[in-house]
Protein backbone atom coordinates (compact mmCIF):
# COMPACT_ATOMS: atom_id res chain seq x y z
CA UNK A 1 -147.23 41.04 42.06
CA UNK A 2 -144.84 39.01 42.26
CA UNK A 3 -141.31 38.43 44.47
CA UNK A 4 -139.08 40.85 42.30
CA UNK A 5 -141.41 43.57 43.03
CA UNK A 6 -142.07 42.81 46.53
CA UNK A 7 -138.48 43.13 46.87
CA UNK A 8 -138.17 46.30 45.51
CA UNK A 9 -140.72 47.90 48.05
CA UNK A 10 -139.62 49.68 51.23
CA UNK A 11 -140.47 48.11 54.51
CA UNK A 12 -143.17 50.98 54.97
CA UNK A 13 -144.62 49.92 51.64
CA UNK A 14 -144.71 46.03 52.64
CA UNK A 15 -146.92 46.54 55.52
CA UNK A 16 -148.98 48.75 53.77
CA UNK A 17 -149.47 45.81 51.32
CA UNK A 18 -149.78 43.33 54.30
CA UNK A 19 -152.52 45.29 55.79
CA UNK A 20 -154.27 45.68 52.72
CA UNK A 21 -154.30 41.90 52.36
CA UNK A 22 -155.54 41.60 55.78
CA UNK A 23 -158.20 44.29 55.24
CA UNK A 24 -159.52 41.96 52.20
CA UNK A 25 -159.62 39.01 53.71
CA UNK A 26 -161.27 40.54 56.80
CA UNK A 27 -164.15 42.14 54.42
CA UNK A 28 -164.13 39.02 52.97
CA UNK A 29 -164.84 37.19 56.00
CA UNK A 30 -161.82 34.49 54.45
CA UNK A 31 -162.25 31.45 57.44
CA UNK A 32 -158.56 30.88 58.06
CA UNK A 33 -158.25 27.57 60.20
CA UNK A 34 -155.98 27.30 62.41
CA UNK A 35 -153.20 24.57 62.06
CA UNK A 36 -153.16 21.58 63.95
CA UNK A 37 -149.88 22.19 65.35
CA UNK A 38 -151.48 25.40 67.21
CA UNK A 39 -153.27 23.34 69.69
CA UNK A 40 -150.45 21.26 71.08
CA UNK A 41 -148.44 24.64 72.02
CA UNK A 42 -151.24 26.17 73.70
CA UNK A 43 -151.82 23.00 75.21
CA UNK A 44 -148.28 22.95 76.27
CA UNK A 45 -148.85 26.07 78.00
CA UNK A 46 -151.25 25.86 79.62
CA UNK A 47 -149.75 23.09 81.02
CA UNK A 48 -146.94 24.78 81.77
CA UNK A 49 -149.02 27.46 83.70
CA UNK A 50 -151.12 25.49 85.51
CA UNK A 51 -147.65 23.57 86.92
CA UNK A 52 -146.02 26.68 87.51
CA UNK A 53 -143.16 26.33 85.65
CA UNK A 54 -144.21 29.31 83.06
CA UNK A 55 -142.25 32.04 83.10
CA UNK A 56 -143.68 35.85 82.63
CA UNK A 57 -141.52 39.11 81.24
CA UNK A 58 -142.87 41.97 80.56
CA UNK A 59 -142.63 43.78 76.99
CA UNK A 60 -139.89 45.34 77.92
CA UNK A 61 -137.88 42.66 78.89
CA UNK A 62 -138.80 41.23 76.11
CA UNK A 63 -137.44 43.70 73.40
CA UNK A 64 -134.24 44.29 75.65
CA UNK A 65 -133.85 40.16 75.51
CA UNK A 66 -134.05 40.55 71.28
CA UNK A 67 -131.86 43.04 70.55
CA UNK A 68 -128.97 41.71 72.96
């Protein structure tokens, strides 16, 4: 498959192809690592949590705050 084709699909019909992929790679058991660059933003959090200065919405705030 290639981009053309991908392009021609419906958004329905593109995460019907994403979850197949996932599904594969899931029976698969595919070992994705996790990038490097992962661990200094959770770090970064955590630090941020544990100094208070994290702040919490709900998902609700959250989808009002994207479609503003």
């Amino acid at each position: 498959m290639d981009m053309d084709e991908i392009k021609k699909m419906n958004a329905a019909e593109r995460l019907q192809a994403m979850e197949a992929l996932w599904d594969s790679m899931l029976q698969e058991n595919t070992k994705i690592d996790t990038p490097q660059w992962h661990d200094g933003i959770l770090a970064e959090r955590r630090r941020m949590i544990e100094s208070g200065r994290a702040k919490f919405v709900s998902l609700s705030e959250l989808k009002a705050s994207r479609y503003r």
